[in-house]
N, C-alpha and C. Protein backbone atom coordinates (compact mmCIF):
# COMPACT_ATOMS: atom_id res chain seq x y z
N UNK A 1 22.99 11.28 21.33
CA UNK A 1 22.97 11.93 20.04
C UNK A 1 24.36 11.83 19.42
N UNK A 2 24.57 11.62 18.08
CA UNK A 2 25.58 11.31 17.66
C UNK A 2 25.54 12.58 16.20
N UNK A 3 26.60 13.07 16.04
CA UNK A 3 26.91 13.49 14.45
C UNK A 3 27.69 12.94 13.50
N UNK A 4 27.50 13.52 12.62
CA UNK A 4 28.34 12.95 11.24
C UNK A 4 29.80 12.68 11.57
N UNK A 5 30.23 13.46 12.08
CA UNK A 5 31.38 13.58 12.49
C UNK A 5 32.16 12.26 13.53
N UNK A 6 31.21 12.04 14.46
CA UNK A 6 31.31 10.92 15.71
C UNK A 6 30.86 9.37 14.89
N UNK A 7 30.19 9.56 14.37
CA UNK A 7 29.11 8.20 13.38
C UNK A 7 29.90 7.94 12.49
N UNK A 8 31.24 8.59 11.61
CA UNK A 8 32.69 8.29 11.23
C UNK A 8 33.20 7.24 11.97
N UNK A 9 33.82 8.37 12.84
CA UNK A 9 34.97 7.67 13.63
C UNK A 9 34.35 6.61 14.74
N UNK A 10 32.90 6.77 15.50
CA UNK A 10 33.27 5.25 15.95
C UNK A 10 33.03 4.18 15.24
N UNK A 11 32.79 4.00 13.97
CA UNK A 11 32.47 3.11 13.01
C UNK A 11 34.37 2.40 12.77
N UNK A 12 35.04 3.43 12.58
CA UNK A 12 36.22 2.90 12.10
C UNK A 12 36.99 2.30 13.40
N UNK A 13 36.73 3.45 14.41
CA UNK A 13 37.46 2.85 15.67
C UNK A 13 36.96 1.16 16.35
N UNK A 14 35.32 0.94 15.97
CA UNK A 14 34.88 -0.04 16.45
C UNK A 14 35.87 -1.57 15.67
N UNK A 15 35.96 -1.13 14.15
CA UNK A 15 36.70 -1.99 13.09
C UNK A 15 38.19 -1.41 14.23
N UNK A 16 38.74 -1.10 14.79
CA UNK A 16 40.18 -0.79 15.16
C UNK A 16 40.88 -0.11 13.56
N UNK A 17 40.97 0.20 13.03
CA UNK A 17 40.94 1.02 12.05
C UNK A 17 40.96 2.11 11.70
N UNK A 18 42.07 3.05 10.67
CA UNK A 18 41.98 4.23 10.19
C UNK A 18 41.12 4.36 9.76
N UNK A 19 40.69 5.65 9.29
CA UNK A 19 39.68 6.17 8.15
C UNK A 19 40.09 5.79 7.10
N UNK A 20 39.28 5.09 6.17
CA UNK A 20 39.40 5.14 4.41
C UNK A 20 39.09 6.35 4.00
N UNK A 21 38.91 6.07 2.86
CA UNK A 21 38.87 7.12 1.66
C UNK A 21 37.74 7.20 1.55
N UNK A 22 36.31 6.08 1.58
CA UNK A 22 34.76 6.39 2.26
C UNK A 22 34.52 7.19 3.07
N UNK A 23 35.17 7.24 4.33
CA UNK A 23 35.02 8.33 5.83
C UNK A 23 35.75 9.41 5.55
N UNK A 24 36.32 9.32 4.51
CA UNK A 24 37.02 10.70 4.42
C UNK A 24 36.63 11.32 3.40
N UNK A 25 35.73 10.57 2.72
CA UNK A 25 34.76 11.78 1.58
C UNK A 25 33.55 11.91 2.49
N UNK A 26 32.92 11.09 3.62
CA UNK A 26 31.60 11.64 4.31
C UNK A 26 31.59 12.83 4.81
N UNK A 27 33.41 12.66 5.83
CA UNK A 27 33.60 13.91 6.42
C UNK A 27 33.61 14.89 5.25
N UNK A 28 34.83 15.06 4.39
CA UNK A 28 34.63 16.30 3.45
C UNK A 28 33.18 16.18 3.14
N UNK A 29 32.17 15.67 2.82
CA UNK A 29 31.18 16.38 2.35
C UNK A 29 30.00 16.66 3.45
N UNK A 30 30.63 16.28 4.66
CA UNK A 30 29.60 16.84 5.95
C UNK A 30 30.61 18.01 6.02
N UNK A 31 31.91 18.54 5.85
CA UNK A 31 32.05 20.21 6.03
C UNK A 31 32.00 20.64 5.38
N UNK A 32 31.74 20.04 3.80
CA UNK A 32 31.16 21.31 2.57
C UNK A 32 30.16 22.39 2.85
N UNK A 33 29.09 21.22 3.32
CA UNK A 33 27.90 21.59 3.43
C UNK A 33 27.51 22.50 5.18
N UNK A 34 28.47 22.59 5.58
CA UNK A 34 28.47 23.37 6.81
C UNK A 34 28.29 24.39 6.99
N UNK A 35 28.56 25.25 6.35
CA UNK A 35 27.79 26.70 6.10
C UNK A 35 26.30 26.57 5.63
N UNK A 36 25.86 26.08 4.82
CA UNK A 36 24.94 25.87 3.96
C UNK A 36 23.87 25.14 5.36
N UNK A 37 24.26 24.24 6.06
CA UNK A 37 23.24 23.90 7.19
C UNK A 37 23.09 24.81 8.44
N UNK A 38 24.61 25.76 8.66
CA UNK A 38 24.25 26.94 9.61
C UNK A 38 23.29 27.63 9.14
N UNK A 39 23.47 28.10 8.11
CA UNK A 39 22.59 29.29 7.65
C UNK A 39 21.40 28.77 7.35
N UNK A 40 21.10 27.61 7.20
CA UNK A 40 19.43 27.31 6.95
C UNK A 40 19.07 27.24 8.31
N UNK A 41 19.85 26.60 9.45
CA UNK A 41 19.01 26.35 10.86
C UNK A 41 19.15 28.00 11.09
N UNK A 42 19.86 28.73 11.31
CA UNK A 42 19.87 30.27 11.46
C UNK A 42 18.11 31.13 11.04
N UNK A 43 18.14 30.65 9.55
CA UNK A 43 16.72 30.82 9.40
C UNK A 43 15.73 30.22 9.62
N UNK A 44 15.48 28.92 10.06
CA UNK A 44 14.52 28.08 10.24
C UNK A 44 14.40 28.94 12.01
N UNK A 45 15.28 28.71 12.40
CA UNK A 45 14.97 29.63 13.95
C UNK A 45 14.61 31.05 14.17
N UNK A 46 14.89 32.03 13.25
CA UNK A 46 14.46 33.18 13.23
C UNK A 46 12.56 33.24 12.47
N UNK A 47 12.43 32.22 11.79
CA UNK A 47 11.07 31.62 11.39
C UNK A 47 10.44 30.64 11.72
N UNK A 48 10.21 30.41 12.95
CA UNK A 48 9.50 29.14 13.41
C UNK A 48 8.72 29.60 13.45
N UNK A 49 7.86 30.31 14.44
CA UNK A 49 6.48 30.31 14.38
C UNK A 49 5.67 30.41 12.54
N UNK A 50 6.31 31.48 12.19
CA UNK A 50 5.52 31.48 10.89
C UNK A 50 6.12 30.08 9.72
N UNK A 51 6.88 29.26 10.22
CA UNK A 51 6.89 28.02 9.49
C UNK A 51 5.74 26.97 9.44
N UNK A 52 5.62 27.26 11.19
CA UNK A 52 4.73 26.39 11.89
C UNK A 52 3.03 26.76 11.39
N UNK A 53 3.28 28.41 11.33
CA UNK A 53 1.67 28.67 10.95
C UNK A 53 1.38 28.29 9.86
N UNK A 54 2.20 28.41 8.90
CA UNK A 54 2.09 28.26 7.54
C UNK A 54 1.52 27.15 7.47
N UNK A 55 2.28 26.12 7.73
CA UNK A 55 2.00 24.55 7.80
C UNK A 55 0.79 24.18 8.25
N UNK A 56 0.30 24.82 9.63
CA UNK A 56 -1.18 24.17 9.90
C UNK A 56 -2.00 24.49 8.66
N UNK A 57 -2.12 26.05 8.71
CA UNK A 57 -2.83 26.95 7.56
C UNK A 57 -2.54 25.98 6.34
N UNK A 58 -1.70 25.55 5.68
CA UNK A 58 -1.96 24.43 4.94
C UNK A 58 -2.54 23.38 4.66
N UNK A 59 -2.02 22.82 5.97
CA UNK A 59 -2.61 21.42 5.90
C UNK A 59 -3.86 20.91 7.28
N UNK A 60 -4.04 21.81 7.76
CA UNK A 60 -4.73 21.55 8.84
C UNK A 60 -5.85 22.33 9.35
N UNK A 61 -6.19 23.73 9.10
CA UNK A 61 -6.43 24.45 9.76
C UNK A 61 -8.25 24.47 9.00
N UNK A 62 -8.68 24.50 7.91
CA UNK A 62 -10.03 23.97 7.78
C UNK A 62 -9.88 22.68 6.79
N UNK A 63 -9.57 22.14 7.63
CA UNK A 63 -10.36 20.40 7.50
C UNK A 63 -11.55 20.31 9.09
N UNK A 64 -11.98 19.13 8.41
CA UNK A 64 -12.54 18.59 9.61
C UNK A 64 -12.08 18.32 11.21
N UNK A 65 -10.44 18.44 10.99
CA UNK A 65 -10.22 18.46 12.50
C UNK A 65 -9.70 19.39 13.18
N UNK A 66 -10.09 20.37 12.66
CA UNK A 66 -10.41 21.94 13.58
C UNK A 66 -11.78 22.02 13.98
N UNK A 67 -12.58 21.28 13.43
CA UNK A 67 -14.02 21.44 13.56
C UNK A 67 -14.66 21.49 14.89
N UNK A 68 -15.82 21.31 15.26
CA UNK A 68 -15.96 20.65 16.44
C UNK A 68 -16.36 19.24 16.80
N UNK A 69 -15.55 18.71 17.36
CA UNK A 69 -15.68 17.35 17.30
C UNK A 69 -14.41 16.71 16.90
N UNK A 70 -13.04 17.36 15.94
CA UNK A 70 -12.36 17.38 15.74
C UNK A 70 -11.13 16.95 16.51
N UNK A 71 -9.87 15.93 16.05
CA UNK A 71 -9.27 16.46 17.63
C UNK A 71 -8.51 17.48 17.82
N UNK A 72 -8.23 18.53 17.27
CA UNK A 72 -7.80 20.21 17.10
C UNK A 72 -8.96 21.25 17.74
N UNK A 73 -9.91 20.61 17.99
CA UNK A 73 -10.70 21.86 18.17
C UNK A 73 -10.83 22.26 19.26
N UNK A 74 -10.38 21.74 20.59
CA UNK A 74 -10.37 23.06 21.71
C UNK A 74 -8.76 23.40 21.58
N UNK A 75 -9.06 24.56 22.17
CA UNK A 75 -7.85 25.51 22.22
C UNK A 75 -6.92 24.78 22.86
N UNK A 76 -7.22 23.85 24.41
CA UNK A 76 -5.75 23.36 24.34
C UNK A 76 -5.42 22.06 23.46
N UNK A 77 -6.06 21.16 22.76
CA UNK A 77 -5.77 20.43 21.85
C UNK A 77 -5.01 21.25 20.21
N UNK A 78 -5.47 22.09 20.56
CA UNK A 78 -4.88 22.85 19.32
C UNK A 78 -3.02 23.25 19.36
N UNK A 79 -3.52 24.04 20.94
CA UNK A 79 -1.96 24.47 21.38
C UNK A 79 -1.11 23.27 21.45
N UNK A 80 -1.67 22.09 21.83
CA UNK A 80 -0.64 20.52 21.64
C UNK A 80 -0.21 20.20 20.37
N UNK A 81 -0.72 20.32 19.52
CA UNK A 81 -0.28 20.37 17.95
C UNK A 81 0.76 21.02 17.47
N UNK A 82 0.37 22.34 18.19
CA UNK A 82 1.34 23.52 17.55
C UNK A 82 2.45 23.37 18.71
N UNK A 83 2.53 22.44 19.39
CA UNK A 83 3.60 22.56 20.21
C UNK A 83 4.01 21.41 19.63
N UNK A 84 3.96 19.97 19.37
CA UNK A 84 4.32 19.28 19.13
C UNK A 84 5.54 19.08 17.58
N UNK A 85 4.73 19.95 16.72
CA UNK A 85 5.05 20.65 15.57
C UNK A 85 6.49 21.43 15.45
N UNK A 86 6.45 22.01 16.66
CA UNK A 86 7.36 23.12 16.63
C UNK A 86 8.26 22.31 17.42
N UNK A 87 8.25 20.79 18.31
CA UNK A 87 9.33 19.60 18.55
C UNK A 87 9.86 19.47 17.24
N UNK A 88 9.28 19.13 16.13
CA UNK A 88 9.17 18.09 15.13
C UNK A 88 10.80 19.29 14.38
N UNK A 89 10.39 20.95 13.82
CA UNK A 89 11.12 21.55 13.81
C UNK A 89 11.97 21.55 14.23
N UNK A 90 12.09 21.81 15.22
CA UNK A 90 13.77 21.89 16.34
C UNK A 90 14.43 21.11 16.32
N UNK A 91 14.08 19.56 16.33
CA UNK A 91 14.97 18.54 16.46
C UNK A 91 15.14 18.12 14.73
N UNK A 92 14.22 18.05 14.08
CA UNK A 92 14.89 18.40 12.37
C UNK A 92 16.03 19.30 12.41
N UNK A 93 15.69 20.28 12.84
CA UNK A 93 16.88 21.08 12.48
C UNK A 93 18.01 20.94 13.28
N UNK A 94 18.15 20.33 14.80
CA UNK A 94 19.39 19.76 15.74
C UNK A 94 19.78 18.58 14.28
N UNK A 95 19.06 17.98 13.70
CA UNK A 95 19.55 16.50 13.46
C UNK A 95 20.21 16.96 11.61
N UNK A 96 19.63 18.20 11.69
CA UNK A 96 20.24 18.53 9.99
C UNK A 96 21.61 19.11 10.32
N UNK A 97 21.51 19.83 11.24
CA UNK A 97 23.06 20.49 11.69
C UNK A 97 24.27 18.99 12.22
N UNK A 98 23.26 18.04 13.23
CA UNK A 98 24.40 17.18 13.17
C UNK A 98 24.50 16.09 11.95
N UNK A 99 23.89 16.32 10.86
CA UNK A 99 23.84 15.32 9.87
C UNK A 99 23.53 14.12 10.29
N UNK A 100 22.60 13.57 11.23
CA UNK A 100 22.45 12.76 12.08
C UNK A 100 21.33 12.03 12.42
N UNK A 101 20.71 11.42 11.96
CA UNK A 101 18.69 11.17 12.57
C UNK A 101 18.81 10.94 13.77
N UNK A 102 19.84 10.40 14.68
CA UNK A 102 19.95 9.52 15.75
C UNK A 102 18.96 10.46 16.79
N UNK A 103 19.36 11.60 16.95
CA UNK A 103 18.17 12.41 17.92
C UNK A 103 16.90 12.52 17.79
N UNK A 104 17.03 12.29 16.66
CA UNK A 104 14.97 11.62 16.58
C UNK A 104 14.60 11.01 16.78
N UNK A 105 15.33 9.57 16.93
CA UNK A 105 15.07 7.96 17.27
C UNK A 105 14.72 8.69 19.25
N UNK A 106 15.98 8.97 19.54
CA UNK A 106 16.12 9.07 20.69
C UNK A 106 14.93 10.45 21.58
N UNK A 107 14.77 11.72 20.69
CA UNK A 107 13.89 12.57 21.76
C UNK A 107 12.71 12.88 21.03
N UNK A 108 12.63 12.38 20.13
CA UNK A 108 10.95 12.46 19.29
C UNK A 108 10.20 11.01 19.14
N UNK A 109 10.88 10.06 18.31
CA UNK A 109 10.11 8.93 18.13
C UNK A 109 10.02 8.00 18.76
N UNK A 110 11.25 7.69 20.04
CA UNK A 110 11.01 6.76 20.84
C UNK A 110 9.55 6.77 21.57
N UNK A 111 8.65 6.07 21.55
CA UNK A 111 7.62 5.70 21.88
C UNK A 111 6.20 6.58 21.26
N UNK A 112 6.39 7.64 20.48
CA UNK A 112 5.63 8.30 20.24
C UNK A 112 4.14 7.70 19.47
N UNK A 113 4.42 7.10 18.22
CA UNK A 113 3.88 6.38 17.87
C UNK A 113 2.71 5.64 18.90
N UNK A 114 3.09 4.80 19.93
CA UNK A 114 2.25 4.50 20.95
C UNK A 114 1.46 5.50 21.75
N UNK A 115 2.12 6.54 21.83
CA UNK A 115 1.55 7.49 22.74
C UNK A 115 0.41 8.13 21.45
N UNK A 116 0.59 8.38 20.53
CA UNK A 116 -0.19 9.18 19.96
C UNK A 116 -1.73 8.25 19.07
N UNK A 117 -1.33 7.06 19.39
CA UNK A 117 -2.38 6.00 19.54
C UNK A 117 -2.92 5.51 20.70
N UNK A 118 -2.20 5.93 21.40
CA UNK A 118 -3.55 6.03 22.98
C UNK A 118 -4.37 6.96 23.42
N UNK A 119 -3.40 7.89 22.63
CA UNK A 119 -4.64 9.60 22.83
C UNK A 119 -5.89 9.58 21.96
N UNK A 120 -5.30 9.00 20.37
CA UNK A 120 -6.43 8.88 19.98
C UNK A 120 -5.85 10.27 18.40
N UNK A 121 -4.50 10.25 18.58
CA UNK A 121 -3.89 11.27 17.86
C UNK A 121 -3.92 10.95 16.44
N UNK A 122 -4.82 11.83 15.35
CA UNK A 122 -4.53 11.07 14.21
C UNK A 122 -3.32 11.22 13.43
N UNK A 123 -2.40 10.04 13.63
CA UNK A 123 -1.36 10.23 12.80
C UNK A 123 -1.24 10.54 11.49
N UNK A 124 -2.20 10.88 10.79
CA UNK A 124 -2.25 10.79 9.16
C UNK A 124 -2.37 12.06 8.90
N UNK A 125 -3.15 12.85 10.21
CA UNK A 125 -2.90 14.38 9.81
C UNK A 125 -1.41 15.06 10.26
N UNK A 126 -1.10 14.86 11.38
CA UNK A 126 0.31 14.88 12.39
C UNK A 126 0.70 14.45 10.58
N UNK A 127 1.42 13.68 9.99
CA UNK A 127 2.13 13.04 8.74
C UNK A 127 2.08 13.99 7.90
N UNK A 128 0.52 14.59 7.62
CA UNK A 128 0.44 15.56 6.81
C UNK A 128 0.95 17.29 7.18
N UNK A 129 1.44 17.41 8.32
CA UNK A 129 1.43 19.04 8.89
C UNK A 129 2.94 19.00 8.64
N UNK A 130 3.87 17.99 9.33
CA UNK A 130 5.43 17.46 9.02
C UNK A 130 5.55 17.68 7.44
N UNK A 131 4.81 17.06 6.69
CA UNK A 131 4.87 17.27 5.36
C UNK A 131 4.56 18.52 4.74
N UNK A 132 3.91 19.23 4.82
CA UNK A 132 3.42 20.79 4.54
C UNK A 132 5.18 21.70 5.46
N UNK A 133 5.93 21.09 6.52
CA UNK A 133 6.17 22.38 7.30
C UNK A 133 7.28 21.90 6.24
N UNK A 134 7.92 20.72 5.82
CA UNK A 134 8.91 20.46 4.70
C UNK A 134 8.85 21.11 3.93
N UNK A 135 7.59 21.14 3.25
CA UNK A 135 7.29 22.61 2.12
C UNK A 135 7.42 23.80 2.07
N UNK A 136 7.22 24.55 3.81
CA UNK A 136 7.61 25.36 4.00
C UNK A 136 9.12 25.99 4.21
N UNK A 137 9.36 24.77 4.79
CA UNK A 137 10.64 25.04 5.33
C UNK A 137 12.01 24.67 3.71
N UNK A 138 11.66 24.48 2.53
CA UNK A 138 12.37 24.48 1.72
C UNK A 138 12.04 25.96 0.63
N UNK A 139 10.58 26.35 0.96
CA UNK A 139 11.10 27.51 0.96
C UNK A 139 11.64 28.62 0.74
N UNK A 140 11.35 28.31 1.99
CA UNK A 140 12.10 29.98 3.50
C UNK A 140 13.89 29.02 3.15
N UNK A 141 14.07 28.52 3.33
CA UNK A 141 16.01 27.92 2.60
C UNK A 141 16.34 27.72 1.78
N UNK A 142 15.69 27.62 0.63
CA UNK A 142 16.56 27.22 -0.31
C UNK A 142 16.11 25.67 -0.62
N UNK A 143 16.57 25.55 -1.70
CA UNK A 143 16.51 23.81 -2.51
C UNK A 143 17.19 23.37 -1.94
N UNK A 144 18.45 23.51 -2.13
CA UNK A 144 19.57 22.41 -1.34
C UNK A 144 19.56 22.21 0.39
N UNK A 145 19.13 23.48 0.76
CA UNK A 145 19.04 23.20 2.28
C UNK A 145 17.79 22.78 2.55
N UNK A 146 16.49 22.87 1.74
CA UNK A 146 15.39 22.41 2.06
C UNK A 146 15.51 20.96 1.64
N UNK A 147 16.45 20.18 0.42
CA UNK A 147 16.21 19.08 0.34
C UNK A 147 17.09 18.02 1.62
N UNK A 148 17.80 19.06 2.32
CA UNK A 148 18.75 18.25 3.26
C UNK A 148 17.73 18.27 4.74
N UNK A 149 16.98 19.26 4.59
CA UNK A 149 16.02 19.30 6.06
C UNK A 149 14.79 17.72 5.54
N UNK A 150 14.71 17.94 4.35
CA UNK A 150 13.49 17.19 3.92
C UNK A 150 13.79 15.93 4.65
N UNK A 151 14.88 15.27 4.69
CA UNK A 151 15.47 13.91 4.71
C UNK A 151 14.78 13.91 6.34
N UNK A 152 15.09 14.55 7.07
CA UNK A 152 14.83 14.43 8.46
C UNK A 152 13.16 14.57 8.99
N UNK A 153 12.81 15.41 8.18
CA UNK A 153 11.61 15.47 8.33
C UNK A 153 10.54 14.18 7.46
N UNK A 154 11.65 13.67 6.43
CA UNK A 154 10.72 12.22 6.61
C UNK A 154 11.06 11.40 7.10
N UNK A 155 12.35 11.25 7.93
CA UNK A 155 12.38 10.46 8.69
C UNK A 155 11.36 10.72 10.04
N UNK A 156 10.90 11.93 10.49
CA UNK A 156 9.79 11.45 11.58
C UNK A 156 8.70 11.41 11.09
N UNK A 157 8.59 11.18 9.82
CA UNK A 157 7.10 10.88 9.01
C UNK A 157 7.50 9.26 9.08
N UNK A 158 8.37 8.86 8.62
CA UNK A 158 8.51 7.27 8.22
C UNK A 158 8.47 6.19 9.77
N UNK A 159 9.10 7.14 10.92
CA UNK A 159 8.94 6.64 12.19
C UNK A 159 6.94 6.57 12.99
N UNK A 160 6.70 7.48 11.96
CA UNK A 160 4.86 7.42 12.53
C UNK A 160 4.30 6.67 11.72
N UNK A 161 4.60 6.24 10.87
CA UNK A 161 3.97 5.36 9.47
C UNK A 161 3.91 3.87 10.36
């Protein structure tokens, strides 16, 4: 996992190289916004579950795949959702605090995609619950912190696409 901060400097160190005046406006504007991403992950964690409920209850919860026959509809297919969901959260919000997608590549999307096409997982609803918890989760934060979570949360929409 890498942050804004590290994704600077080994870029310049790899060139053998100081920082320019590019890496040194990324950094200033990755610590502008540093309060502004504490305090949204602060609340996104004191509200997960009801981010998470919200979101199914949105986008998931009577369609057809709560139904029976559905793939939501036994209780532990359900609880896999809402667990998976509440991955999708946490590491959005690890990857908004480090200004960073790299931890998504690495503990969410590496292979997921495959896995959730061997189960039989429909990605188009999974796409749609990520997308609803964005909605939620801008929110419960704010515009500016919801449009900085948004980025991450389509990046594990754009990694299932």
């Amino acid at each position: 996992m890498q942050d804004a901060i590290t994704a600077v400097i080994n870029a310049a160190d790899v060139q053998g190289k100081y920082l320019d005046n590019n890496s040194i406006e990324k950094l200033r504007s990755y610590f502008q916004t540093g309060e502004l991403r504490v305090r949204a992950a602060a609340s996104i964690s004191a509200n997960a579950a009801g981010i998470i409920k919200e979101a199914v209850a949105k986008s998931l919860l009577y369609s057809d795949i709560t139904r029976p026959g559905g793939n939501m509809y036994t209780t532990r297919r359900y609880a896999a959702c809402i667990r998976d969901l509440d991955y999708y959260l946490r590491y959005a919000t690890y990857s908004m605090l480090a200004g960073d997608p790299s931890i998504l590549d690495e503990r969410v999307l590496n292979g997921l995609k495959e896995t959730y096409n061997s189960l039989g997982v429909p990605i188009g609803a999974t796409i749609q619950s990520i997308q609803a918890m964005k909605e939620v989760t801008a929110s419960l934060v704010g515009p500016d912190a919801g449009q900085e979570m948004g980025v991450y949360f389509d990046y594990i929409c754009s990694g299932l696409s």
